[in-house]
C-alpha atoms as a PDB file:
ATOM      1  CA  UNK A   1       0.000   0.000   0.000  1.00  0.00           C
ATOM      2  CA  UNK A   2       2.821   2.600   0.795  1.00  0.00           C
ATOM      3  CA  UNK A   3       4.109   2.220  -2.574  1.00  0.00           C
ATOM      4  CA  UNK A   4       0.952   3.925  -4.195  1.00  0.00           C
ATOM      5  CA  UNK A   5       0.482   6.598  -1.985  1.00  0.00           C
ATOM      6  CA  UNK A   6       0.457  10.131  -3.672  1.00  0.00           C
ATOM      7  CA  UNK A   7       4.272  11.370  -2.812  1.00  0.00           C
ATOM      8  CA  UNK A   8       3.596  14.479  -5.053  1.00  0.00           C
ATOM      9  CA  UNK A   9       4.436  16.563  -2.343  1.00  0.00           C
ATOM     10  CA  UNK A  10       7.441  19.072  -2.535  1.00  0.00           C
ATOM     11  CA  UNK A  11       9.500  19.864   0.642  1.00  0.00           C
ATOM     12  CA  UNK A  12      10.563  22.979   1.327  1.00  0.00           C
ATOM     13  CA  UNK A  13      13.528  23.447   1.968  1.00  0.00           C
ATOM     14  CA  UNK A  14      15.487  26.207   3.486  1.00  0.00           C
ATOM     15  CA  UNK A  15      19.061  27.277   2.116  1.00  0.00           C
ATOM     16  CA  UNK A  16      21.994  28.610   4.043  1.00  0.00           C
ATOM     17  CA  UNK A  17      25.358  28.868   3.417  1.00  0.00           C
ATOM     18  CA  UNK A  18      26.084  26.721   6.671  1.00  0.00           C
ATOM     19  CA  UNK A  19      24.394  23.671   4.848  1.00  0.00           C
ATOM     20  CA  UNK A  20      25.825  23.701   1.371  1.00  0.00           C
ATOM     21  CA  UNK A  21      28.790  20.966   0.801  1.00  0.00           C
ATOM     22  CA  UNK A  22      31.418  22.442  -1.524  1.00  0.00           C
ATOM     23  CA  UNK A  23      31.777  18.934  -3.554  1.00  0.00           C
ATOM     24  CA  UNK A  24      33.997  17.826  -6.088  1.00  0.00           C
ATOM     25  CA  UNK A  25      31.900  19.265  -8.861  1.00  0.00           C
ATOM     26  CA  UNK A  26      31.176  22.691  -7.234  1.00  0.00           C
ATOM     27  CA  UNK A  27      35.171  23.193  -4.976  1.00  0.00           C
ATOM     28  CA  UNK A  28      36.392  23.829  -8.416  1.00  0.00           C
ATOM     29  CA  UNK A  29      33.855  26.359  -9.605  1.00  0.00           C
ATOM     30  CA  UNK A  30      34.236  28.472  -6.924  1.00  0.00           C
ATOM     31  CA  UNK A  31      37.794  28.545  -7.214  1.00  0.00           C
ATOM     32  CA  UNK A  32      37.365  29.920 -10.503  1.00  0.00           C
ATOM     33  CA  UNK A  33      34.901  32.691  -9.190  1.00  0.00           C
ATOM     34  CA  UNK A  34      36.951  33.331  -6.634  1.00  0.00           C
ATOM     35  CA  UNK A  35      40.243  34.296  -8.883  1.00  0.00           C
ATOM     36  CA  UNK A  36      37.827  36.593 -10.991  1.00  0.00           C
ATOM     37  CA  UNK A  37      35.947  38.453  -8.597  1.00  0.00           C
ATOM     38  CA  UNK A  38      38.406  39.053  -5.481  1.00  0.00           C
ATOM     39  CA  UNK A  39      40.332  41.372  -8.626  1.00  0.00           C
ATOM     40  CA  UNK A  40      39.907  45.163  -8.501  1.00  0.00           C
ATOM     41  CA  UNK A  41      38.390  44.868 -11.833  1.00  0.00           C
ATOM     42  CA  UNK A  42      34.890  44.153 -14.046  1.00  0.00           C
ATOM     43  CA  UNK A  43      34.359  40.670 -13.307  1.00  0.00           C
ATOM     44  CA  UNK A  44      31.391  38.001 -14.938  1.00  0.00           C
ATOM     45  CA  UNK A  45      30.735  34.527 -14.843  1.00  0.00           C
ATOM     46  CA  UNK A  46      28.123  32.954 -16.817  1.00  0.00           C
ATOM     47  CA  UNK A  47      27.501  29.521 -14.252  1.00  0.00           C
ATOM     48  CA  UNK A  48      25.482  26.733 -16.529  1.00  0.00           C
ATOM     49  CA  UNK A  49      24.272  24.224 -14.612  1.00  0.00           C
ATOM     50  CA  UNK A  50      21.788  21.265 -15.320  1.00  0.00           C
ATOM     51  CA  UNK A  51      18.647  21.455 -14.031  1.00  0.00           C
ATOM     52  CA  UNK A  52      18.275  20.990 -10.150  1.00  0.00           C
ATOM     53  CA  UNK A  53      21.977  20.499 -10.124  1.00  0.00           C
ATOM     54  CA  UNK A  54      22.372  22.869  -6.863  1.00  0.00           C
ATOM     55  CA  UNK A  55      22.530  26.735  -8.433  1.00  0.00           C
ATOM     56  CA  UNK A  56      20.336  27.784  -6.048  1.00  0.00           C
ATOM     57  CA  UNK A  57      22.086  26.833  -2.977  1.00  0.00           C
ATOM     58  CA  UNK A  58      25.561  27.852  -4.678  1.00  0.00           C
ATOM     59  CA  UNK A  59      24.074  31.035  -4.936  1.00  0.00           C
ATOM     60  CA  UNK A  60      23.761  31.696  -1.376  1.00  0.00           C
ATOM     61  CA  UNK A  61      26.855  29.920  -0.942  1.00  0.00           C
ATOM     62  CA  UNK A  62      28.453  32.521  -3.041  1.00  0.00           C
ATOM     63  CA  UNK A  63      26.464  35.606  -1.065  1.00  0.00           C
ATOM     64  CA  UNK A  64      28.346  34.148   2.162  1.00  0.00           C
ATOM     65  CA  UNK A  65      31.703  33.309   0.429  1.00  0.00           C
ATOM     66  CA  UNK A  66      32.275  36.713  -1.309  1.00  0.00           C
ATOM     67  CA  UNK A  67      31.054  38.906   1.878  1.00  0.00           C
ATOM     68  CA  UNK A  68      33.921  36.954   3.609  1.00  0.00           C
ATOM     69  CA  UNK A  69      36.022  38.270   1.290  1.00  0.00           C
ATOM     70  CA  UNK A  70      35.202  42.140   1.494  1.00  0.00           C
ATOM     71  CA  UNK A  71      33.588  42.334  -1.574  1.00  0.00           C
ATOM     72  CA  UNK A  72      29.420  43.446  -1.247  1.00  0.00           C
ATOM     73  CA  UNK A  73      27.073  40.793  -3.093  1.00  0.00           C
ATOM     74  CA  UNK A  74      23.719  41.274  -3.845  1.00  0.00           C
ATOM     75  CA  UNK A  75      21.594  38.112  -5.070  1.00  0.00           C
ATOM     76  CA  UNK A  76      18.197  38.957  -7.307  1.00  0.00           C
ATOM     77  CA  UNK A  77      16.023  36.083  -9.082  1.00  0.00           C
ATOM     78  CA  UNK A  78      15.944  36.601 -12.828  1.00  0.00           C
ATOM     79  CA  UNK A  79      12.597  37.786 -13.040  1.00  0.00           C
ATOM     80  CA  UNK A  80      13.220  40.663 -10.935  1.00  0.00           C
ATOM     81  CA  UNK A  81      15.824  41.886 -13.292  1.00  0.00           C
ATOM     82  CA  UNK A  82      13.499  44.380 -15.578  1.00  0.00           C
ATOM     83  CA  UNK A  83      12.949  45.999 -12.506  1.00  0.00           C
ATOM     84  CA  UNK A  84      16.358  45.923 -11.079  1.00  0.00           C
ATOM     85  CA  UNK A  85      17.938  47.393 -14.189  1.00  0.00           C
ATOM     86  CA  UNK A  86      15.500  50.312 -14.089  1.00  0.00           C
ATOM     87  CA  UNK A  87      16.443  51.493 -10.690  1.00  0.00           C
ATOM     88  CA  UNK A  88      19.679  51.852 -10.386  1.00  0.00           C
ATOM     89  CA  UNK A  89      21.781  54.945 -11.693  1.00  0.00           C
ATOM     90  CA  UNK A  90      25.435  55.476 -13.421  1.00  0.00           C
ATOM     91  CA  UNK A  91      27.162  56.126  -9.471  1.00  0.00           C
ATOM     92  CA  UNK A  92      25.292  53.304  -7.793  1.00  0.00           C
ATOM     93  CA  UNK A  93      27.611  50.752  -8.311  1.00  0.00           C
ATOM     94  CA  UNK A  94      31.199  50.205  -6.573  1.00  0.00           C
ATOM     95  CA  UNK A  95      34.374  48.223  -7.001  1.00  0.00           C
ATOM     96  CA  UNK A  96      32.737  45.900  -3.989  1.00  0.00           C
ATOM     97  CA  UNK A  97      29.419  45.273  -5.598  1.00  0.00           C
ATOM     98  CA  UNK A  98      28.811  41.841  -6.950  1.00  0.00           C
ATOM     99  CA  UNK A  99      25.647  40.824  -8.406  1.00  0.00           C
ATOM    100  CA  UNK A 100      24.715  37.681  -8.730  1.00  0.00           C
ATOM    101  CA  UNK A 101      21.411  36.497 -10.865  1.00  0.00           C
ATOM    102  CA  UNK A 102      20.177  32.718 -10.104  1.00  0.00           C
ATOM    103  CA  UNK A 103      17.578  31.927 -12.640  1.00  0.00           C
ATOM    104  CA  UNK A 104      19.146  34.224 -14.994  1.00  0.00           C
ATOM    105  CA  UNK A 105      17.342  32.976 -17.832  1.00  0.00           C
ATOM    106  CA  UNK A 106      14.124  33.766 -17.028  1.00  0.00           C
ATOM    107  CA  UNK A 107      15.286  36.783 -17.827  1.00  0.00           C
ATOM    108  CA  UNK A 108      17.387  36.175 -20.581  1.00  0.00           C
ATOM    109  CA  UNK A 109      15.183  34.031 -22.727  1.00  0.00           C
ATOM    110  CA  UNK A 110      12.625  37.618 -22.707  1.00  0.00           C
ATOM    111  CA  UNK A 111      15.425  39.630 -24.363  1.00  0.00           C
ATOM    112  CA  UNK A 112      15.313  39.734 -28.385  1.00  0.00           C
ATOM    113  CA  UNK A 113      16.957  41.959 -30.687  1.00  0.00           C
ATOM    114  CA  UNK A 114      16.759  45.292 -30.119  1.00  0.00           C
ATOM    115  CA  UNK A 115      15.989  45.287 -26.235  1.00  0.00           C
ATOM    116  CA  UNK A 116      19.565  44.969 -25.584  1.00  0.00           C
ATOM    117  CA  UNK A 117      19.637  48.417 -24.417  1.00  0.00           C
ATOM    118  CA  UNK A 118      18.566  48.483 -20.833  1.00  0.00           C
ATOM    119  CA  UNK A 119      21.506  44.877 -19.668  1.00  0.00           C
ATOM    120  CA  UNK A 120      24.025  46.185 -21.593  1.00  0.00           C
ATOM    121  CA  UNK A 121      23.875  49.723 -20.007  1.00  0.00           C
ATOM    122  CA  UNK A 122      23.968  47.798 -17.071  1.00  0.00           C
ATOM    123  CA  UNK A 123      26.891  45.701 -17.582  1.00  0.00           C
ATOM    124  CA  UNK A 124      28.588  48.937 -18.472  1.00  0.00           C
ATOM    125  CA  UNK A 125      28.059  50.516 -14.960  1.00  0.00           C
ATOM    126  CA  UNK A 126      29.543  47.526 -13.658  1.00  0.00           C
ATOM    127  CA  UNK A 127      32.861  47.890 -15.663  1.00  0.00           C
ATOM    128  CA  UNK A 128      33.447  51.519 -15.118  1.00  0.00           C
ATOM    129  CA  UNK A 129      32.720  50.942 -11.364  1.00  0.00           C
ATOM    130  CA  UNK A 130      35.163  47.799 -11.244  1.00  0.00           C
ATOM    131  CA  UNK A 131      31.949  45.613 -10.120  1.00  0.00           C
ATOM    132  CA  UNK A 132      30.962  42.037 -10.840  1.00  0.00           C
ATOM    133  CA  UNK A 133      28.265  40.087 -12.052  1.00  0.00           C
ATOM    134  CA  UNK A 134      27.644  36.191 -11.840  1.00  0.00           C
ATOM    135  CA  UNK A 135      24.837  34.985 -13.561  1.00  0.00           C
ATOM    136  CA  UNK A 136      23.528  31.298 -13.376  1.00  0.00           C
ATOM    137  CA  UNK A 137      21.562  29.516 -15.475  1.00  0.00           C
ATOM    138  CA  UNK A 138      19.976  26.550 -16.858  1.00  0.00           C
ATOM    139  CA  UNK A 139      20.399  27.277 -20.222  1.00  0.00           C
ATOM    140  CA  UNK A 140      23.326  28.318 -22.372  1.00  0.00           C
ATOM    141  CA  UNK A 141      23.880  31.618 -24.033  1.00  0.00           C
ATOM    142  CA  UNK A 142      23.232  29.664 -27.090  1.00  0.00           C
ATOM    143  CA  UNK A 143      19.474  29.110 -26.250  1.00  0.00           C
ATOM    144  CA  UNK A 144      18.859  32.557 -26.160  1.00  0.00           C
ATOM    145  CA  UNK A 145      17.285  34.824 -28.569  1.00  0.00           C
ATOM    146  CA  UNK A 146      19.150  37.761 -27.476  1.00  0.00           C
ATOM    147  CA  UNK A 147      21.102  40.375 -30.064  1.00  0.00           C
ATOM    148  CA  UNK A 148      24.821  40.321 -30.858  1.00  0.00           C
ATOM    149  CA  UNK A 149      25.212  43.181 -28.042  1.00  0.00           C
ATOM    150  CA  UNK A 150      23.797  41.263 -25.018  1.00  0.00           C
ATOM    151  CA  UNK A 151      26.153  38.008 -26.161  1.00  0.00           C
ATOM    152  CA  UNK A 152      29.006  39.961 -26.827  1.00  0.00           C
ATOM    153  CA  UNK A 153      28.459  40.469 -22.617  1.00  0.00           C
ATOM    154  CA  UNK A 154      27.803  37.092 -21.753  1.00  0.00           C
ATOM    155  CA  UNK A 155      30.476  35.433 -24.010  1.00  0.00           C
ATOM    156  CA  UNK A 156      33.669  36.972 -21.577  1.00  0.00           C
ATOM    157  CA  UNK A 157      32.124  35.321 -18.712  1.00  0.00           C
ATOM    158  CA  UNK A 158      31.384  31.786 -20.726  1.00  0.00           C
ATOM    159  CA  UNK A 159      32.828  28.250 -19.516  1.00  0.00           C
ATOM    160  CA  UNK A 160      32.051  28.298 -15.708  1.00  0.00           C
ATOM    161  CA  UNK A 161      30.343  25.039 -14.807  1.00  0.00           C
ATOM    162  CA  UNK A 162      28.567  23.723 -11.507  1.00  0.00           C
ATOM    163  CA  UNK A 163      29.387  19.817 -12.287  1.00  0.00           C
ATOM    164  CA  UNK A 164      27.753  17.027 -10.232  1.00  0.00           C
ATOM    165  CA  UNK A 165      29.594  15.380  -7.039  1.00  0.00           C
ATOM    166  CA  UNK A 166      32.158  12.933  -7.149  1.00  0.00           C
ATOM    167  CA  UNK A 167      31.055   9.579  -6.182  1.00  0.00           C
ATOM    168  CA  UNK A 168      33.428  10.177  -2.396  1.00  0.00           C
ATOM    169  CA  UNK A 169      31.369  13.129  -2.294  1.00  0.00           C
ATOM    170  CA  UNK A 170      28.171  11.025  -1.860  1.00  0.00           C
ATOM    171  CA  UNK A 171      27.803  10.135   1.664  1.00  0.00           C
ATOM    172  CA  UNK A 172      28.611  13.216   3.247  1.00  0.00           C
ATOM    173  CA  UNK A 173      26.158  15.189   0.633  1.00  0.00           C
ATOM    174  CA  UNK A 174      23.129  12.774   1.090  1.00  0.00           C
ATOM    175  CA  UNK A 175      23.935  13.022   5.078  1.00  0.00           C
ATOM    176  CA  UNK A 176      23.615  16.941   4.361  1.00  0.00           C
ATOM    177  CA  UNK A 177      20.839  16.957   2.005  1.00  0.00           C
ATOM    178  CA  UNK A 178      18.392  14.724   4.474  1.00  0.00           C
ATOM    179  CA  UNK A 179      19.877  17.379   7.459  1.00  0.00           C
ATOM    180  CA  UNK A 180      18.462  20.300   5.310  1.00  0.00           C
ATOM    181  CA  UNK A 181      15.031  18.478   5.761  1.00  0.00           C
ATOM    182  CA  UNK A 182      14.999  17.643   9.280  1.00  0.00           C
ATOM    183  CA  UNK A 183      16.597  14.101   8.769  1.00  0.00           C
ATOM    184  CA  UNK A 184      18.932  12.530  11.009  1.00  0.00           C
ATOM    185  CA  UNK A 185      20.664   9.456   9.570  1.00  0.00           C
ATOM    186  CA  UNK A 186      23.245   7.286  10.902  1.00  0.00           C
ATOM    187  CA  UNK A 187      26.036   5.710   8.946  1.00  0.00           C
ATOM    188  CA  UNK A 188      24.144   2.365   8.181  1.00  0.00           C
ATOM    189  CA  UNK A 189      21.231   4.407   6.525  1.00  0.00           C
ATOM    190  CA  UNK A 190      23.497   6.968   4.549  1.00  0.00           C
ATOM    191  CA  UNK A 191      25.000   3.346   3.235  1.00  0.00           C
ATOM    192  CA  UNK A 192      21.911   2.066   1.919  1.00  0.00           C
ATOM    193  CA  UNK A 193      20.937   5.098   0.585  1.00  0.00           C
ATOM    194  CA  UNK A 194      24.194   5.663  -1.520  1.00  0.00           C
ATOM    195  CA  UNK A 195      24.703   2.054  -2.654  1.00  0.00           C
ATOM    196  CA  UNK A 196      20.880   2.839  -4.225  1.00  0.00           C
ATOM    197  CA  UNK A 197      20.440   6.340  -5.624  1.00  0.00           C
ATOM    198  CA  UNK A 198      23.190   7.683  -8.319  1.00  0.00           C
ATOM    199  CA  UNK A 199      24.916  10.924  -7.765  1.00  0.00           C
ATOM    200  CA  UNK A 200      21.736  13.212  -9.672  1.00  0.00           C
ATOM    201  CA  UNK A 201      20.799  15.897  -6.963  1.00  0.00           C
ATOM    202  CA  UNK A 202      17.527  16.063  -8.435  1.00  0.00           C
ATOM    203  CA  UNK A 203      16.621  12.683  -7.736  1.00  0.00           C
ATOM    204  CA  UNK A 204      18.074  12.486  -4.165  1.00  0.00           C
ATOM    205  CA  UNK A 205      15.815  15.537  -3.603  1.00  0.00           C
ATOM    206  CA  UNK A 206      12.760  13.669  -5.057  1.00  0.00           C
ATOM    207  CA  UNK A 207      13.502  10.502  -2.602  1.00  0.00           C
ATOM    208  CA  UNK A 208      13.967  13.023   0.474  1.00  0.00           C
ATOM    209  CA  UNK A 209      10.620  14.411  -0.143  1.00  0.00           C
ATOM    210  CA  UNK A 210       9.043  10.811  -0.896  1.00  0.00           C
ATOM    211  CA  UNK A 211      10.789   9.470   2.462  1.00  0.00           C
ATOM    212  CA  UNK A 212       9.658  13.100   4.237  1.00  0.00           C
ATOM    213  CA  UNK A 213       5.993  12.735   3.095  1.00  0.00           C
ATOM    214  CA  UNK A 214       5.852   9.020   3.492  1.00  0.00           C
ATOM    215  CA  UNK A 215       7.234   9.127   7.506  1.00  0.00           C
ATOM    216  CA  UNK A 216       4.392  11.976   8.054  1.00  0.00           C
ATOM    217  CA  UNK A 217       1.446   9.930   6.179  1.00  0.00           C
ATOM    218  CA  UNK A 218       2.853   6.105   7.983  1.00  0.00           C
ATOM    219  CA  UNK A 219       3.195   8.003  11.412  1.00  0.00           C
ATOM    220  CA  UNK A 220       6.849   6.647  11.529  1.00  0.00           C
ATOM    221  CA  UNK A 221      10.119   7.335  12.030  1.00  0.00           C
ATOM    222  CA  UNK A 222      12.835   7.395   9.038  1.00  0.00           C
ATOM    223  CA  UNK A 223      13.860   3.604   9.643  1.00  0.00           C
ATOM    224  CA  UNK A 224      14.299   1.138   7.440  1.00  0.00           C
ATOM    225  CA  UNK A 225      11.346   0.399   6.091  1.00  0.00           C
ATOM    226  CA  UNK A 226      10.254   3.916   5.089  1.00  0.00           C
ATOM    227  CA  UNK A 227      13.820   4.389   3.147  1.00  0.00           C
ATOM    228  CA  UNK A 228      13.289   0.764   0.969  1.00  0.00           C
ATOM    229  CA  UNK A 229       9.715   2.042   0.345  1.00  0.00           C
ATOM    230  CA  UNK A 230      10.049   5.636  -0.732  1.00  0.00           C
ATOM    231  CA  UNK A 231      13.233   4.217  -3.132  1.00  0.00           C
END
């Protein structure tokens, strides 16, 4: 009976710096940002990254990185850029500022040619004011139907990558992952759940929020049973 329950339930989940694992597909990223953006000069990084491959959290993870190293980040969603761009002035910007955009294509994939005007004035305030800007995004620059003057932005900050985990990565992420939720699992339970789910983020999440929703339905604790049913 457990196994046709409706587990169409989404946890939410709260990000922090404090919880993110810097794993072997992410330790280099950041290294990368990190040599670009601690530089008293225009930095960008275009960040691909597959869907629900972690951008989110590396976001915040880059909001807490950065501020530890002087420099003044400020993280928007992508649809809040029209708005954004529109309020902010030639002198607003300093050699601090980073701005980071996590869902930048939602943005992006609204720009065609000819409303290039309002990002690429923008970008410009950010290199005369020695600024930064990290944009991440499921979708490449290719996929967009923007004009030769927005790509010629995006293209300098092209090639940075949030890769999945290495497979010695796994038990200490899906230990951090079920912690994010509420989960405490010993090592025998991180065991069988890494010898049975790959190293996709987006499915661990799914079986988190099937093992979540199936504990609160059965009444139960997270033991055993509930983590062979919800695989």
């Amino acid at each position: 009976m457990t196994r046709q329950l409706p587990l169409q339930m989404v946890t939410r989940v709260r990000y922090s710096a404090e919880n993110f694992l810097l794993h072997g597909g992410a330790a280099p990223l950041w290294e990368s940002c990190r040599a670009v953006f601690v530089r008293d000069a225009f930095g960008i990084a275009f960040i691909r990254g597959a869907k629900r491959s972690g951008k989110t959290h590396f976001s915040i993870f880059l909001v807490d990185a950065l501020t530890k190293l002087a420099r003044f980040p400020r993280l928007l969603e992508g649809g809040e850029m029209p708005g954004f761009l529109e309020s902010w002035g030639p002198s607003d910007f300093s050699s601090e500022d980073v701005i980071i955009v996590d869902n930048a294509e939602s943005y992006l994939r609204t720009l065609r040619p000819g409303d290039s005007g309002p990002f690429t004035a923008f970008v410009e305030k950010l290199r005369v004011a020695r600024a930064g800007l990290i944009l991440l995004s499921g979708e490449p620059i290719e996929a967009f139907g923007c004009d030769e003057h927005v790509r010629s932005r995006l293209i300098p900050g092209n090639g940075f990558e949030l890769r999945p985990p290495e497979e010695s990565d796994m038990p200490a992420l899906i230990n951090t992952m079920a912690k994010q939720r509420g989960i405490l699992l010993k090592e025998r339970k991180i065991g069988f759940v890494v010898r049975r789910l790959g190293r996709d983020i987006g499915a661990i999440e799914r079986y988190f929020d099937r093992v979540q929703h199936l504990a609160d339905v059965l009444g139960q604790s997270v033991k055993f049973p509930v983590l062979g049913d919800a695989l």
